[in-house]
C-alpha atoms as a PDB file:
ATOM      1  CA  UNK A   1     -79.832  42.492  67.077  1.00  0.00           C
ATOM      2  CA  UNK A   2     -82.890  44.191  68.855  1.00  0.00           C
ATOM      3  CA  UNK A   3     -83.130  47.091  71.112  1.00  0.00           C
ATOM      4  CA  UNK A   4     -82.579  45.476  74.470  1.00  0.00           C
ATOM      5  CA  UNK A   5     -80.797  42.898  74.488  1.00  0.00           C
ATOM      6  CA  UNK A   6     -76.898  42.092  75.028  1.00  0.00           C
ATOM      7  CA  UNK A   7     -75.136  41.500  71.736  1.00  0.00           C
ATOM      8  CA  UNK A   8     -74.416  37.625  71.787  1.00  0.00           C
ATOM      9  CA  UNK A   9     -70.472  36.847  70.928  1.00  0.00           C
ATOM     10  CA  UNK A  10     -71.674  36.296  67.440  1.00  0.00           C
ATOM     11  CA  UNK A  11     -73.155  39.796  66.994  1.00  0.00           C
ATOM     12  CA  UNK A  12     -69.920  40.639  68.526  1.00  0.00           C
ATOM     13  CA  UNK A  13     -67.653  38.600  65.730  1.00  0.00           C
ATOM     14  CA  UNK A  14     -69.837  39.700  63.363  1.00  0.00           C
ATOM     15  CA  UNK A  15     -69.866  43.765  64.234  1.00  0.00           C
ATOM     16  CA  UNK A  16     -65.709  43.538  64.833  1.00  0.00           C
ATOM     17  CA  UNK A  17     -65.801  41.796  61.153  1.00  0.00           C
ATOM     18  CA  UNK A  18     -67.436  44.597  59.473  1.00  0.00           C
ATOM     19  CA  UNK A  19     -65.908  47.480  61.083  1.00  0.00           C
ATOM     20  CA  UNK A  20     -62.367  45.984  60.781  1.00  0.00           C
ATOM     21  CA  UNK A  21     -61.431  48.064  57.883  1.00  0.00           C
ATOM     22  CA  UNK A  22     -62.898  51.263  59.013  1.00  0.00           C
ATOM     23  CA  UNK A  23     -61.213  54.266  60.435  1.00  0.00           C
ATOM     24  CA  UNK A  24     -63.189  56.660  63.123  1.00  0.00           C
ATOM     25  CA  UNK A  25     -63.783  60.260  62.225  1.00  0.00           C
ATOM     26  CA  UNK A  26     -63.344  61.655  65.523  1.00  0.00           C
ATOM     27  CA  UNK A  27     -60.458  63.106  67.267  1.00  0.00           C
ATOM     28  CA  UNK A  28     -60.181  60.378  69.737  1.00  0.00           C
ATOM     29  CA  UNK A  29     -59.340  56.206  68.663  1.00  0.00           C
ATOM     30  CA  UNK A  30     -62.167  53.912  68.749  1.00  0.00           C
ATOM     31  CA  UNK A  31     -62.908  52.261  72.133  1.00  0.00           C
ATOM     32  CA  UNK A  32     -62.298  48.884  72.395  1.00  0.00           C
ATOM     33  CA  UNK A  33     -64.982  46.149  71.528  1.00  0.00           C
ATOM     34  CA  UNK A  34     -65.591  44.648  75.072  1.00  0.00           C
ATOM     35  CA  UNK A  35     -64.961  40.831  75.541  1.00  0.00           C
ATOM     36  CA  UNK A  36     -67.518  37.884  74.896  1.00  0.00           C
ATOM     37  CA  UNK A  37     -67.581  37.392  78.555  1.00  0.00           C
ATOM     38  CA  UNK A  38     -67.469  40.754  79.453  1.00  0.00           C
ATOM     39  CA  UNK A  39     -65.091  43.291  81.400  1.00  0.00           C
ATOM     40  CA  UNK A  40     -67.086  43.038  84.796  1.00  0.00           C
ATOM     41  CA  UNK A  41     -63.629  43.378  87.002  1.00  0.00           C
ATOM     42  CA  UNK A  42     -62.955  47.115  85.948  1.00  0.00           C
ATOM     43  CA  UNK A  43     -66.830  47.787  86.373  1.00  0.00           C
ATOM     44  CA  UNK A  44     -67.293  45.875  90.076  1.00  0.00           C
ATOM     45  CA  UNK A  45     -64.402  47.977  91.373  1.00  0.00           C
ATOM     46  CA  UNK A  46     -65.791  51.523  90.121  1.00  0.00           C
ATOM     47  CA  UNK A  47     -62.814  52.322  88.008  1.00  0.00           C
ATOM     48  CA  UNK A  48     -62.906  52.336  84.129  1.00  0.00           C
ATOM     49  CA  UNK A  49     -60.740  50.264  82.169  1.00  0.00           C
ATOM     50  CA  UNK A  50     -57.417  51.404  80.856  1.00  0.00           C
ATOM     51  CA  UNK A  51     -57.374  53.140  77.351  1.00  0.00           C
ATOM     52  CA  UNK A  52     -54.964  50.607  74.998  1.00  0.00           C
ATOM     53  CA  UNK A  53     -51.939  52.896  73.481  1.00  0.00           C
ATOM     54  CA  UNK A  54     -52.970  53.970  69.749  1.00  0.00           C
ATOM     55  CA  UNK A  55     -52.180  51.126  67.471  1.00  0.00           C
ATOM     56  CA  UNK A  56     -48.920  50.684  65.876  1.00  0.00           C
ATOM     57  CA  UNK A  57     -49.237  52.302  61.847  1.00  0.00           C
ATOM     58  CA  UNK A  58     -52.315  54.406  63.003  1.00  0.00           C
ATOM     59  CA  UNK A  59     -52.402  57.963  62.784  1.00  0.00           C
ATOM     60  CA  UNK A  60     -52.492  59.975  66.277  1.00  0.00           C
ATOM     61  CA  UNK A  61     -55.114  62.997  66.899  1.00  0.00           C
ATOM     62  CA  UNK A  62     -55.627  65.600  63.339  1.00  0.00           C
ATOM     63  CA  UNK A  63     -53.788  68.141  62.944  1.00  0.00           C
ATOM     64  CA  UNK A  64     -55.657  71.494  64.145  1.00  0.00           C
ATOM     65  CA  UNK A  65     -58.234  72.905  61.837  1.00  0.00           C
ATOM     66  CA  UNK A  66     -56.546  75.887  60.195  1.00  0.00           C
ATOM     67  CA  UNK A  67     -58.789  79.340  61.440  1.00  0.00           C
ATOM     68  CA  UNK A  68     -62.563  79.575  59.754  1.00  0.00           C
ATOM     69  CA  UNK A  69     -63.288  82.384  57.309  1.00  0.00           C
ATOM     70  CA  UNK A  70     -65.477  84.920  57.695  1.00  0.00           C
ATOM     71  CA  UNK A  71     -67.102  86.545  54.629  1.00  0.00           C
ATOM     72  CA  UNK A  72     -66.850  90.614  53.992  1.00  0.00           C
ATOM     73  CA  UNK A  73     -69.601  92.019  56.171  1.00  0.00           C
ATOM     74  CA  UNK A  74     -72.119  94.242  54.108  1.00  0.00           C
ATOM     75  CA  UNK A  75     -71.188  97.501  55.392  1.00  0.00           C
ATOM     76  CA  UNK A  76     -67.285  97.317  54.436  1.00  0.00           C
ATOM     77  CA  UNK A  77     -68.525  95.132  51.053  1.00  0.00           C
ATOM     78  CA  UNK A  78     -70.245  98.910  50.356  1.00  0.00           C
ATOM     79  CA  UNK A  79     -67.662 101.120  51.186  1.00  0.00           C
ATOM     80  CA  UNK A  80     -65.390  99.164  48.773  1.00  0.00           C
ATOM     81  CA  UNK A  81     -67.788  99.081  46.162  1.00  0.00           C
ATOM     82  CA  UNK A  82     -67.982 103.410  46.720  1.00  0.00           C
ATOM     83  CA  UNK A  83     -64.442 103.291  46.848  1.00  0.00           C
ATOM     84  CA  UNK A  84     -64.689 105.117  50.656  1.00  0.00           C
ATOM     85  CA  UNK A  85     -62.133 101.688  51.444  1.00  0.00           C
ATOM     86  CA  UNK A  86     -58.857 101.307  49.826  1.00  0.00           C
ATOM     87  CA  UNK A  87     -57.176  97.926  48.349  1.00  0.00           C
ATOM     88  CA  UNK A  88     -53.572  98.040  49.482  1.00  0.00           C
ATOM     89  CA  UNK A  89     -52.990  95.446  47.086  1.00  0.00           C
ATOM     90  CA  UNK A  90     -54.358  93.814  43.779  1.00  0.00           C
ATOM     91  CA  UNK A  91     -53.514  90.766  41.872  1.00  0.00           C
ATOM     92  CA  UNK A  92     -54.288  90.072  37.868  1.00  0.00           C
ATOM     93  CA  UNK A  93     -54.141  86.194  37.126  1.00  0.00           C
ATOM     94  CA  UNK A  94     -55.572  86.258  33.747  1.00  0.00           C
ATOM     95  CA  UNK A  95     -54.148  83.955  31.304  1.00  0.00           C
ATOM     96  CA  UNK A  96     -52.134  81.940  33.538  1.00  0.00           C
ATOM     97  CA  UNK A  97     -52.741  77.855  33.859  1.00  0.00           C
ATOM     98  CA  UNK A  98     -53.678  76.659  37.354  1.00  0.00           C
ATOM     99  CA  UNK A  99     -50.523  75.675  38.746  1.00  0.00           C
ATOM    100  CA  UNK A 100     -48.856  78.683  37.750  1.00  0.00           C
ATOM    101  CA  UNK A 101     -52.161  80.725  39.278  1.00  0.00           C
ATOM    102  CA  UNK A 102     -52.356  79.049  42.438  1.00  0.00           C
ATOM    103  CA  UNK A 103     -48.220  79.547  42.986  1.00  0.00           C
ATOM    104  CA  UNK A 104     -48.425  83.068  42.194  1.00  0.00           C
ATOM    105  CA  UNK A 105     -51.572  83.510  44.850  1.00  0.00           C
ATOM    106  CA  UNK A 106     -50.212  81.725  47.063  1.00  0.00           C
ATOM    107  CA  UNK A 107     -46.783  83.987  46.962  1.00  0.00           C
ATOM    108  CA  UNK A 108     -48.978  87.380  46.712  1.00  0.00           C
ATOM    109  CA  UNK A 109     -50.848  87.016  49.901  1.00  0.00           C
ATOM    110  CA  UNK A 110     -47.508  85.704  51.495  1.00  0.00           C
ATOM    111  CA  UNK A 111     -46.354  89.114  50.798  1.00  0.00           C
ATOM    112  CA  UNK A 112     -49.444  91.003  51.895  1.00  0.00           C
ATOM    113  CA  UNK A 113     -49.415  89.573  54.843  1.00  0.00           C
ATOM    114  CA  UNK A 114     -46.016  90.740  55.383  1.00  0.00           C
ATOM    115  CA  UNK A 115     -46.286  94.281  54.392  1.00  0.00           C
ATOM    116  CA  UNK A 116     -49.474  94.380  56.409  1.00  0.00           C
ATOM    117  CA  UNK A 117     -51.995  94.846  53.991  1.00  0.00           C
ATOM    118  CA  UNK A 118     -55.701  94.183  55.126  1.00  0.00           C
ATOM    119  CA  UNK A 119     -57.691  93.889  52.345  1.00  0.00           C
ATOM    120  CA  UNK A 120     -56.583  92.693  48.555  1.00  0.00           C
ATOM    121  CA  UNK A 121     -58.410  92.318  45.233  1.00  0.00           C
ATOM    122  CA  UNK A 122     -57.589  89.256  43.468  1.00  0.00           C
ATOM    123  CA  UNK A 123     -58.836  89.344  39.559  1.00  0.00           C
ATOM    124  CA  UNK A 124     -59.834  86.001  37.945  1.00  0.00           C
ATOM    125  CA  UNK A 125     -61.393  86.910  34.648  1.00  0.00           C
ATOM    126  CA  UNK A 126     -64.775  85.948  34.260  1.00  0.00           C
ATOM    127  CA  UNK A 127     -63.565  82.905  31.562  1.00  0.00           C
ATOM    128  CA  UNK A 128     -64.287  83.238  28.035  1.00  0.00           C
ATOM    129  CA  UNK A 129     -67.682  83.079  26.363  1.00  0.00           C
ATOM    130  CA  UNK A 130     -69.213  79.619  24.749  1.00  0.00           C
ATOM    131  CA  UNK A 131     -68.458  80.921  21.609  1.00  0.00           C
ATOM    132  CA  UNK A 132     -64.653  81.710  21.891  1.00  0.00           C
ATOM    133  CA  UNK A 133     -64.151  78.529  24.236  1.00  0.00           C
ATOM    134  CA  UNK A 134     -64.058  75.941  20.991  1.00  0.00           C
ATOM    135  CA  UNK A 135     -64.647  73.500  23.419  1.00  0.00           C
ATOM    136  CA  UNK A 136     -62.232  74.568  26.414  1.00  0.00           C
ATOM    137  CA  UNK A 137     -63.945  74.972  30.076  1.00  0.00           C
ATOM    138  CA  UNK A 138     -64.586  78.433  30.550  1.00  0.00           C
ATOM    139  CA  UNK A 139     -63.905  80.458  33.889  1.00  0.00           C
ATOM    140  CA  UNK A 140     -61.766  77.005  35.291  1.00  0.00           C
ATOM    141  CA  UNK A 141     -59.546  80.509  37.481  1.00  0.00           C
ATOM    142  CA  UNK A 142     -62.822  81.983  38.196  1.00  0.00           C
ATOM    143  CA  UNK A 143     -64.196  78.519  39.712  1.00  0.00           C
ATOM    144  CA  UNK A 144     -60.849  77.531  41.413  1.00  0.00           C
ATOM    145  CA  UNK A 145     -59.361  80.546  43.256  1.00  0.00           C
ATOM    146  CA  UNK A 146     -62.285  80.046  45.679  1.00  0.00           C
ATOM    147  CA  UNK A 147     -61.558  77.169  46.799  1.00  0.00           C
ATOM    148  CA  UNK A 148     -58.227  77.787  47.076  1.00  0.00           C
ATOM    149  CA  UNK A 149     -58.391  80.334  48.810  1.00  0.00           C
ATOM    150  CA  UNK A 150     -60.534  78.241  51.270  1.00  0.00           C
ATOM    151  CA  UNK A 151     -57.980  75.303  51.524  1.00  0.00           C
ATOM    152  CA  UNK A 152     -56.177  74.842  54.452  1.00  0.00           C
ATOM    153  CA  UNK A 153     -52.814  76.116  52.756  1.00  0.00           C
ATOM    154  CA  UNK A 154     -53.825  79.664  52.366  1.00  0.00           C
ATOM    155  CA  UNK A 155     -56.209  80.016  55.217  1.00  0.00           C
ATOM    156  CA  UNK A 156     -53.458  81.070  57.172  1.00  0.00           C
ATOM    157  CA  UNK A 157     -53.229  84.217  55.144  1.00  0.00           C
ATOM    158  CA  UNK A 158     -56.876  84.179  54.544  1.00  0.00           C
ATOM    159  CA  UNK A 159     -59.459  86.105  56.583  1.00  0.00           C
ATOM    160  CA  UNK A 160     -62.508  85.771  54.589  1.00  0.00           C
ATOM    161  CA  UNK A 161     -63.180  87.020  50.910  1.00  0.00           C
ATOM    162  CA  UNK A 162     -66.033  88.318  48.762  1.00  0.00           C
ATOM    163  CA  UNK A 163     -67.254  88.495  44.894  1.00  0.00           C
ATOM    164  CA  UNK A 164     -65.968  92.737  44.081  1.00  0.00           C
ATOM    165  CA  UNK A 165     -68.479  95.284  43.102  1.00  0.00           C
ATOM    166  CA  UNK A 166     -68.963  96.203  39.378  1.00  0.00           C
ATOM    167  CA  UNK A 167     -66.593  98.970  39.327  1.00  0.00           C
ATOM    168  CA  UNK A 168     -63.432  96.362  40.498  1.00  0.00           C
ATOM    169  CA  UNK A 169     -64.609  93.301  38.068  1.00  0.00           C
ATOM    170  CA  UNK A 170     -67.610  92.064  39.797  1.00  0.00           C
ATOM    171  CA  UNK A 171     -67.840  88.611  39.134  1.00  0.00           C
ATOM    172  CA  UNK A 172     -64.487  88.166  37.892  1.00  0.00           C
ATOM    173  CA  UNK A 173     -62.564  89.581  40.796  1.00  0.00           C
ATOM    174  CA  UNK A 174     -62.708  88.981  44.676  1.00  0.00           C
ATOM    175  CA  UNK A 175     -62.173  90.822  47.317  1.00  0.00           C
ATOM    176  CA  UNK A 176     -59.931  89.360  50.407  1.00  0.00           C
ATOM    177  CA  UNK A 177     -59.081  90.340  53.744  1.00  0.00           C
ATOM    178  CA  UNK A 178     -55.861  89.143  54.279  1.00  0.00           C
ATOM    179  CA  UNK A 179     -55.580  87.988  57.939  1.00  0.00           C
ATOM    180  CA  UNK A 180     -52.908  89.583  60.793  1.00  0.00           C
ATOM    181  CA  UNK A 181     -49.673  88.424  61.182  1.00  0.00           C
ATOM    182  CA  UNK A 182     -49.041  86.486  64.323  1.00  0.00           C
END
């Protein structure tokens, strides 16, 4: 099909064929493929044609996107690293396997949140060295408490987070503001 033209009802078989299977990214449900002929009744009187209901076995709208995260401005990132700030809460998951990790995160900024603490350290570990792995992936908390702490599970308790300063673990700790109740 060129630039220009009407789609023929071929073109029209042909595009309903190929996107049969494929599910819009958008909030709202695809608009309806007009008719061979044409839907010239709803356009002659000035009013647009009626939306069809959502399909049967289709999901409706997304759920809302949990808050976004903002990262540790510069200025508080220093004061922590002085120690002018203080952590009203710190976390050591060294040595525990994922699930076990990500459960007791997930339980420790729970409780933050509740006592109203603002800003937590979390300490990974930096992973073991290439030498002592014998062939294990090294750093696999260091790597993953990241992103979990930018899934949509934890966001909620999330405000944004930041790699520590030297004298907290540097690159094997994080910092985290822990967002305000609601």
């Amino acid at each position: 099909m060129t630039r220009g033209r009407k789609p023929t009802p071929e073109d029209i078989r042909q595009w309903e064929a190929a996107t049969q299977a494929v599910t819009p990214l958008g909030r709202r449900p695809a608009a309806p493929a007009p008719d061979a002929v044409g839907d010239t009744d709803a356009a002659s009187a000035g009013k647009a044609p009626a939306r069809p209901a959502a399909a049967p076995g289709r999901p409706g709208p997304p759920p809302p996107s949990p808050p976004a995260l903002n990262p540790i401005d510069r200025r508080t990132r220093l004061r922590l690293t002085r120690g002018a700030v203080a952590i009203d809460a710190r976390i050591d998951l060294h040595g525990l396997r994922q699930a076990a990790a990500h459960a007791r995160l997930a339980r420790f900024l729970r409780e933050a949140q509740a006592a109203g603490a603002r800003l937590v350290l979390v300490i990974t570990g930096k992973g073991r060295l290439p030498s002592e792995a014998g062939g294990e992936e090294r750093g696999v908390l260091r790597r993953a408490v990241p992103l979990w702490l930018s899934s949509a599970e934890l966001r909620p308790f999330v405000a944004g987070f930041d790699e520590a300063g030297p004298g907290h673990g540097g690159s094997g700790a994080l910092y985290v503001r822990v967002r305000r109740k609601r």
